[in-house]
PDB file of N, CA and C in Angstrom:
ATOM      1  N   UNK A   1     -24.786  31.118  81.376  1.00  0.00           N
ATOM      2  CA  UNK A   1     -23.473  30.726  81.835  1.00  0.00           C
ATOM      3  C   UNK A   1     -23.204  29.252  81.563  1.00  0.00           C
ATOM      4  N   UNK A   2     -24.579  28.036  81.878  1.00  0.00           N
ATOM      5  CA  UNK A   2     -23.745  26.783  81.223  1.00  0.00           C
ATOM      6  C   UNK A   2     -23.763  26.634  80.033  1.00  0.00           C
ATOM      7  N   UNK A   3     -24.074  27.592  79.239  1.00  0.00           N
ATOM      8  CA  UNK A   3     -23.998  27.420  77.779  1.00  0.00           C
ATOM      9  C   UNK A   3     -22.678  27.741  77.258  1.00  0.00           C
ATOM     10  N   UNK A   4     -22.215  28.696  77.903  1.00  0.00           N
ATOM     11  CA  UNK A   4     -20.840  29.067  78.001  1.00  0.00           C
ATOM     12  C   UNK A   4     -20.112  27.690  78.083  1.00  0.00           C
ATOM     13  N   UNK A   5     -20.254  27.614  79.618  1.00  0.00           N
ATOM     14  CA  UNK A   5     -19.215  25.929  79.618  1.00  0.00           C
ATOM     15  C   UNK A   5     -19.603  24.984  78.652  1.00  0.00           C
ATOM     16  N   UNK A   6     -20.631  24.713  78.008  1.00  0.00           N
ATOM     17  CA  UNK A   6     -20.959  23.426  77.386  1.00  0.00           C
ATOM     18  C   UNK A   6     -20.268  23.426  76.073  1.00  0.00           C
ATOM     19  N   UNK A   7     -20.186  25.004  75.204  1.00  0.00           N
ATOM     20  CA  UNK A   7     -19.294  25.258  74.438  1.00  0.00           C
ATOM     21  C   UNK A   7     -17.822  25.917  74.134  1.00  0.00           C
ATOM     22  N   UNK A   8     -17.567  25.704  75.837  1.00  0.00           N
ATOM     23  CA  UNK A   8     -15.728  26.312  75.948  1.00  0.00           C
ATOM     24  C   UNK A   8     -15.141  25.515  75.393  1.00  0.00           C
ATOM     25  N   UNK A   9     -14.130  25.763  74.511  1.00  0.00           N
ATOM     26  CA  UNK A   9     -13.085  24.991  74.708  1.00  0.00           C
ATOM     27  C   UNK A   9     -12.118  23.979  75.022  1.00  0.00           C
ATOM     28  N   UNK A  10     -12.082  22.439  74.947  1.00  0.00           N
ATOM     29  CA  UNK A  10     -11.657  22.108  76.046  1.00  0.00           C
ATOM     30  C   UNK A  10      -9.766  21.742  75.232  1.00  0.00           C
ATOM     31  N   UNK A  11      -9.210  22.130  74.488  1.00  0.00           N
ATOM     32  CA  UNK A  11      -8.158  22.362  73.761  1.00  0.00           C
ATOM     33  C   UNK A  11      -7.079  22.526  74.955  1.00  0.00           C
ATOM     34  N   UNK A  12      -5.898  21.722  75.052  1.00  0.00           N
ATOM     35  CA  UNK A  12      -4.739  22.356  76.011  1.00  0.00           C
ATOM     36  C   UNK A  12      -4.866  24.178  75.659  1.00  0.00           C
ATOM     37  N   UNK A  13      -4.316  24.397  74.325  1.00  0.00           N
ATOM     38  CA  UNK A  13      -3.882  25.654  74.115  1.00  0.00           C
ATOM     39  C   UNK A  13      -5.217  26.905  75.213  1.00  0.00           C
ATOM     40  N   UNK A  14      -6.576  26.338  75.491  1.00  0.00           N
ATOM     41  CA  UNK A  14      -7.214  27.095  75.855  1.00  0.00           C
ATOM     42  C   UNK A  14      -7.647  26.975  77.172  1.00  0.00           C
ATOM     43  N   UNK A  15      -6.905  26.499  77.400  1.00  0.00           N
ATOM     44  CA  UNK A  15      -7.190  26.256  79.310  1.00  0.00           C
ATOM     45  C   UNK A  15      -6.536  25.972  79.934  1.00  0.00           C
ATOM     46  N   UNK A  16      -6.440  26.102  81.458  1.00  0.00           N
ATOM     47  CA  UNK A  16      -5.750  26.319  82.554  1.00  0.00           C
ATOM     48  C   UNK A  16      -5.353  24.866  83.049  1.00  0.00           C
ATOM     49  N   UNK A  17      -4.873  24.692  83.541  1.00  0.00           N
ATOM     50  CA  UNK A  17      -4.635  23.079  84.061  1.00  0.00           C
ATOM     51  C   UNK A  17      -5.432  22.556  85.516  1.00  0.00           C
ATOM     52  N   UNK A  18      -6.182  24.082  85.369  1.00  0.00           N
ATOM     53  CA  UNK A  18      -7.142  23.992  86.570  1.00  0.00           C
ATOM     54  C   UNK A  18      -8.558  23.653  86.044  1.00  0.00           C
ATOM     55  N   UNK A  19      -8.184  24.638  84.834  1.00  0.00           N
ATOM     56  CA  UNK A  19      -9.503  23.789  84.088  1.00  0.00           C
ATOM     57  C   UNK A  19     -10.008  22.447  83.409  1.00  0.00           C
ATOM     58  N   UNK A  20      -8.714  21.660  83.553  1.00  0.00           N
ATOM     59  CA  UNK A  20      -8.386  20.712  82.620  1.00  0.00           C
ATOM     60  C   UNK A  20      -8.946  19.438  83.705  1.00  0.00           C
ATOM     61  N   UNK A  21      -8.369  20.198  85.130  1.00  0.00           N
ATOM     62  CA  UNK A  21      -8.536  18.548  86.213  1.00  0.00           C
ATOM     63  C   UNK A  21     -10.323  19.032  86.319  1.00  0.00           C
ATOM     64  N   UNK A  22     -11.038  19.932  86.337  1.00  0.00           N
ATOM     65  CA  UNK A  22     -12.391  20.407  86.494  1.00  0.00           C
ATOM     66  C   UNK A  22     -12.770  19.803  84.911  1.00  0.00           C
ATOM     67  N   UNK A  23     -12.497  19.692  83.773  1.00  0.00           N
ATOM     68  CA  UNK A  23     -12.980  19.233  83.171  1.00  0.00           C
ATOM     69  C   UNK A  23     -13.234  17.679  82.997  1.00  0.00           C
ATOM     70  N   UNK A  24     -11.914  16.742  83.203  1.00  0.00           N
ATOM     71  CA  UNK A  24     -11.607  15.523  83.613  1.00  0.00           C
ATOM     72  C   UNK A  24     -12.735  15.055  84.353  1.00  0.00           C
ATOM     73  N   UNK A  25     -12.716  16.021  86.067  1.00  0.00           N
ATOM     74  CA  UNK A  25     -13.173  15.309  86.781  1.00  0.00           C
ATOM     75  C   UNK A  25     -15.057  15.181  86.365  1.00  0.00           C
ATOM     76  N   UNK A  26     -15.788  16.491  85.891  1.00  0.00           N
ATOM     77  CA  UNK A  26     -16.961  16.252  85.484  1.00  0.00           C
ATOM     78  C   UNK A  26     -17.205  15.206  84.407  1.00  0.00           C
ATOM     79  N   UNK A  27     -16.231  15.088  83.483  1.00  0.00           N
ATOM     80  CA  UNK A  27     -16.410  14.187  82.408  1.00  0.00           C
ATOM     81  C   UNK A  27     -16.835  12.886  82.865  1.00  0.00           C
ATOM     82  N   UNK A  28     -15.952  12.409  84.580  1.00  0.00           N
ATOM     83  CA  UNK A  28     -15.998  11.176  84.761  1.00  0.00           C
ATOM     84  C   UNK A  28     -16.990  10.877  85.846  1.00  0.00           C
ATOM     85  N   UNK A  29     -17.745  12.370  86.112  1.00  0.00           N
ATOM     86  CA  UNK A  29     -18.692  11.897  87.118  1.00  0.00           C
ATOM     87  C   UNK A  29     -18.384  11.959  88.881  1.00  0.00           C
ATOM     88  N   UNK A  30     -17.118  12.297  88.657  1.00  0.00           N
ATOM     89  CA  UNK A  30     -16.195  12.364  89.914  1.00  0.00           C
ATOM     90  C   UNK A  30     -16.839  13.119  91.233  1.00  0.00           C
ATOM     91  N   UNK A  31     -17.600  14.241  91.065  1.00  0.00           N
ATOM     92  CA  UNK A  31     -18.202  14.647  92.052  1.00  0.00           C
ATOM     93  C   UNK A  31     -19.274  13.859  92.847  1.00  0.00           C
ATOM     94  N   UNK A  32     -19.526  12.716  92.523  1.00  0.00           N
ATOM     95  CA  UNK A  32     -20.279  11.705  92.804  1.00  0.00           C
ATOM     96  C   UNK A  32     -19.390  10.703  93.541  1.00  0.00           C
ATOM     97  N   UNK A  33     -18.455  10.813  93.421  1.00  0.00           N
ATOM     98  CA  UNK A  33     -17.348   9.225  93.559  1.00  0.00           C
ATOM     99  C   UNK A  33     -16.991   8.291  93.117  1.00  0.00           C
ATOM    100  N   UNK A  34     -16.772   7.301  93.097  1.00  0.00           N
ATOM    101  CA  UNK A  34     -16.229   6.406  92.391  1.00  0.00           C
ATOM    102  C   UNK A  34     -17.188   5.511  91.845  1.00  0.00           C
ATOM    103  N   UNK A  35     -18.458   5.137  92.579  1.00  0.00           N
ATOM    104  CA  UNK A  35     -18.965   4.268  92.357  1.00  0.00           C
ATOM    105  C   UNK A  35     -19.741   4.934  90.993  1.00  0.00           C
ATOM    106  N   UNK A  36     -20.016   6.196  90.487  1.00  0.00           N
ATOM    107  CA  UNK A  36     -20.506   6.447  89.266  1.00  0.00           C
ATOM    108  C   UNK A  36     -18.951   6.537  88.157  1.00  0.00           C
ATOM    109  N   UNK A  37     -18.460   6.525  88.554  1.00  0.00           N
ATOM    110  CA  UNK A  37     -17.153   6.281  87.776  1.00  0.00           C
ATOM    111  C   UNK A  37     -17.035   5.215  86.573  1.00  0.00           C
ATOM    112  N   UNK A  38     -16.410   4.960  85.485  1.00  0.00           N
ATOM    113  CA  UNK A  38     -16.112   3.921  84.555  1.00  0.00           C
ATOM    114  C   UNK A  38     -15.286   3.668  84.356  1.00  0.00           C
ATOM    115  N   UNK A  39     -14.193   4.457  85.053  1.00  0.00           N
ATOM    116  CA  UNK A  39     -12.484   3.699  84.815  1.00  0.00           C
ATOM    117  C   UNK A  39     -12.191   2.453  84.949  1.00  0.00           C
ATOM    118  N   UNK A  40     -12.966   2.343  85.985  1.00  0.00           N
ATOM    119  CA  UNK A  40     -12.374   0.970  86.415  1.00  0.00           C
ATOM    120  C   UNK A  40     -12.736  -0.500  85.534  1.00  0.00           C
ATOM    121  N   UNK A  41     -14.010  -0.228  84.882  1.00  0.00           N
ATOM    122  CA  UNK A  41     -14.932  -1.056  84.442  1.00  0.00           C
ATOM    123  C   UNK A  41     -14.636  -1.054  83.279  1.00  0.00           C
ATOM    124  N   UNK A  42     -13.998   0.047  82.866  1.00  0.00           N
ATOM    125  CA  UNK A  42     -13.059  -0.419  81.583  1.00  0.00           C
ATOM    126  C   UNK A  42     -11.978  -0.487  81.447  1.00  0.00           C
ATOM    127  N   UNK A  43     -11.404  -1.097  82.110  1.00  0.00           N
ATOM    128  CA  UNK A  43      -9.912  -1.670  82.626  1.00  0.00           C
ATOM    129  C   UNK A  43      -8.738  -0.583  82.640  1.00  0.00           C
ATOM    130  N   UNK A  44      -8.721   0.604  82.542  1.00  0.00           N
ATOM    131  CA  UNK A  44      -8.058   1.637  82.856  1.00  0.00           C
ATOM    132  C   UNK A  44      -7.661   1.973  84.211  1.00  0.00           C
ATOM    133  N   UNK A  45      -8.260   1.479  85.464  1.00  0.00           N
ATOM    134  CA  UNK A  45      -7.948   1.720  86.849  1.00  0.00           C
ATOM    135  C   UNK A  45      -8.327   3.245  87.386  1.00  0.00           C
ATOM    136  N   UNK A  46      -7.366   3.752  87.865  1.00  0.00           N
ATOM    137  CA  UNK A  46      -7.867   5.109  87.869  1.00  0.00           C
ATOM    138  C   UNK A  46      -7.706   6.108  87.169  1.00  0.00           C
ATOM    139  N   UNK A  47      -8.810   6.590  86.294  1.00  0.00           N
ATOM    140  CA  UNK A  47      -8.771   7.571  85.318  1.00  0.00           C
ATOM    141  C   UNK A  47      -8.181   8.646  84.746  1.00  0.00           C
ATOM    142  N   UNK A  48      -8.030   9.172  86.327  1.00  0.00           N
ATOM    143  CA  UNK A  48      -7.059  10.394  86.299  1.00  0.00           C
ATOM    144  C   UNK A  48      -5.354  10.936  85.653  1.00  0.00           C
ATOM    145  N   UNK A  49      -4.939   9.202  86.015  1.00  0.00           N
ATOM    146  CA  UNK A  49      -3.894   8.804  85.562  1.00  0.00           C
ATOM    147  C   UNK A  49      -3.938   8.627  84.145  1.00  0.00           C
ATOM    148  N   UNK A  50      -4.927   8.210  83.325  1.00  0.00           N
ATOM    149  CA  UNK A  50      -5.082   7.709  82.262  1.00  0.00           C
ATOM    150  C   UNK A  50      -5.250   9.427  81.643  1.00  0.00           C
ATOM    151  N   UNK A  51      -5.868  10.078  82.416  1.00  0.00           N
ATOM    152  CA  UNK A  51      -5.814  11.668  81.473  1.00  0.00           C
ATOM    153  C   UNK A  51      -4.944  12.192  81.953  1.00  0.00           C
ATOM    154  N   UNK A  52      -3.757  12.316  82.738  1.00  0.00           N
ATOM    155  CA  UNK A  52      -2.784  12.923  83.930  1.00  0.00           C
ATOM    156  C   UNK A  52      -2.029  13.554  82.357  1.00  0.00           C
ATOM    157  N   UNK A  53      -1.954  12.712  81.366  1.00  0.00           N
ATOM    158  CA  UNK A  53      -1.101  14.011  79.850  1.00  0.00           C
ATOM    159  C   UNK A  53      -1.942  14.912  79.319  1.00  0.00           C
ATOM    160  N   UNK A  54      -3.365  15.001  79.218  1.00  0.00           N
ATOM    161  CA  UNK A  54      -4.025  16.212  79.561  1.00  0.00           C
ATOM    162  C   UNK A  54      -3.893  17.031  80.513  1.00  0.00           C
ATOM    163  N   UNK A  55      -4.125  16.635  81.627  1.00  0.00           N
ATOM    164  CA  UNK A  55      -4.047  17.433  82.459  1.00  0.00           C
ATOM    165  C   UNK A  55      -3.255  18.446  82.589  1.00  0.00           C
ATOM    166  N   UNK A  56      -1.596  17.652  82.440  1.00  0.00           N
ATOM    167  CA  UNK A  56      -0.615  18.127  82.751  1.00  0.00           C
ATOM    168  C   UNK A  56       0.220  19.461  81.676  1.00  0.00           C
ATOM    169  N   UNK A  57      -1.106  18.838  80.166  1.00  0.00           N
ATOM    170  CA  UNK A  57      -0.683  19.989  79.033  1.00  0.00           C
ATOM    171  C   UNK A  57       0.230  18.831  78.147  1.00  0.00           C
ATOM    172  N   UNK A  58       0.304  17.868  77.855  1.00  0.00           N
ATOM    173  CA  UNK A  58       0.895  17.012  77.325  1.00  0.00           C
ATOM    174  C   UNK A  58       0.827  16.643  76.030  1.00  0.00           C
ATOM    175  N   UNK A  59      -0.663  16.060  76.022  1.00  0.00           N
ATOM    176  CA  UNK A  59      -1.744  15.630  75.466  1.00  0.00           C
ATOM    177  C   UNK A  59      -3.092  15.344  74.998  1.00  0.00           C
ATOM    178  N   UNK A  60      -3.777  15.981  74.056  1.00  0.00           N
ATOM    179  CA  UNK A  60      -5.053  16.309  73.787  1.00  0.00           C
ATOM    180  C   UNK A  60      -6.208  14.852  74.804  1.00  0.00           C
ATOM    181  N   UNK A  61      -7.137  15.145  74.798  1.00  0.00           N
ATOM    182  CA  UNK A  61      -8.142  14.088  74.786  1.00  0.00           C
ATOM    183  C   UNK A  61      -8.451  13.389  74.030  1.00  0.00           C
ATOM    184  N   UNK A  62      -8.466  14.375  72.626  1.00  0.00           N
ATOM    185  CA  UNK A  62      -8.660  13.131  71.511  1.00  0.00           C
ATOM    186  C   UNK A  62      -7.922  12.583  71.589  1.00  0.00           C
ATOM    187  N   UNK A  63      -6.523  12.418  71.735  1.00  0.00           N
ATOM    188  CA  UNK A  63      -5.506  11.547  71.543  1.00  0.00           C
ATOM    189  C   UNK A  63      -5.235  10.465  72.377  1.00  0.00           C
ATOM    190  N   UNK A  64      -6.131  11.209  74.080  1.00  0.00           N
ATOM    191  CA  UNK A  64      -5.640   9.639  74.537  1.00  0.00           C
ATOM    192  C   UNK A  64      -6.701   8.836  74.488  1.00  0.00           C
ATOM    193  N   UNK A  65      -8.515   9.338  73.800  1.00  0.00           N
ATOM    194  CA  UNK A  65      -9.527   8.427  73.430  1.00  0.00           C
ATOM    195  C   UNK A  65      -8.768   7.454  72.656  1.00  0.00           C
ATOM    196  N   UNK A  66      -8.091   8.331  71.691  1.00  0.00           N
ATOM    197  CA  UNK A  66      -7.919   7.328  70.386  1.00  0.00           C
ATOM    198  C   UNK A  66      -7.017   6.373  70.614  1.00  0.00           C
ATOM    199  N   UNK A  67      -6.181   6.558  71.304  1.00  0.00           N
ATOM    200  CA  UNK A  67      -4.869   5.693  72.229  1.00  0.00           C
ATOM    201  C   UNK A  67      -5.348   4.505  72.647  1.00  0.00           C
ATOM    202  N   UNK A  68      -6.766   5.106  73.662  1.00  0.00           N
ATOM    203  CA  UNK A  68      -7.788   3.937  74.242  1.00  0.00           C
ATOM    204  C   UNK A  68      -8.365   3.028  73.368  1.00  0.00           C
ATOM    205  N   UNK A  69      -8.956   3.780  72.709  1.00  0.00           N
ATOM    206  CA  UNK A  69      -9.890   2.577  71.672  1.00  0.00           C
ATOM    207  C   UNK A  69      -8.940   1.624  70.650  1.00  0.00           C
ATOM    208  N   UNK A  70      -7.868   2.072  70.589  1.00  0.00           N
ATOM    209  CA  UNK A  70      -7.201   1.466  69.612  1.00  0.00           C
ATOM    210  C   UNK A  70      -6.229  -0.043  69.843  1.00  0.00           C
ATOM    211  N   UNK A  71      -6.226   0.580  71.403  1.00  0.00           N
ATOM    212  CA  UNK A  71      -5.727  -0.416  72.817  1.00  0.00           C
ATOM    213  C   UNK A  71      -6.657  -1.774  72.658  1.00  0.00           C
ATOM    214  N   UNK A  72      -8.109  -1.593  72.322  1.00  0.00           N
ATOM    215  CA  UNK A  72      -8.987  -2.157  72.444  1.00  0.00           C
ATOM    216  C   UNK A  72      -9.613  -2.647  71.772  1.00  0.00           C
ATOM    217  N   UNK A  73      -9.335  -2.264  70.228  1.00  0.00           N
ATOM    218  CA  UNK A  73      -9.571  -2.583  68.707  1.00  0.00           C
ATOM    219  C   UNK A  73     -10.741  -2.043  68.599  1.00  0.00           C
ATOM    220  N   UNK A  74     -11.005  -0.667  69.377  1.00  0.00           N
ATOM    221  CA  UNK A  74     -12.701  -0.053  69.215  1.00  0.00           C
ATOM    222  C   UNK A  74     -12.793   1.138  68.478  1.00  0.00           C
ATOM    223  N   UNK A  75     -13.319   1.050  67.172  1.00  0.00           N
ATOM    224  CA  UNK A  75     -12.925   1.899  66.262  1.00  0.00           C
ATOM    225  C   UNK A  75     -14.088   3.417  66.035  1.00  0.00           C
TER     226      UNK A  75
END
């Protein structure tokens, strides 16, 4: 079964927006709290917001990495 998750999908077109804040939030460590968190430490604030056009079905991840790094001249 986590082999399953490790290779789902994580594509708007293929997931739920339930799956999307469950994916977000493991990505960032969130079940832990904040203090394992990196939003902040990389000047983004709170994260959620920063993926909230994923989440919401907006916008890929790659797109808002690339958004990020590019913000940042990190190629």
């Amino acid at each position: 079964m986590i082999e399953e998750q490790i290779h789902k999908s994580v594509l708007i077109k293929d997931t739920t927006r339930e799956e999307r804040i469950e994916i977000v939030r493991r990505s960032l460590s969130c079940e832990s709290g904040c203090e394992n968190c990196s939003g902040c430490a990389l000047g983004v604030g709170d994260p959620f917001k920063m993926f909230a056009p994923y989440i919401d079905g907006k916008m890929e991840i790659r797109e808002i990495n690339q958004r990020f790094r590019a913000s940042y001249g990190i190629h």
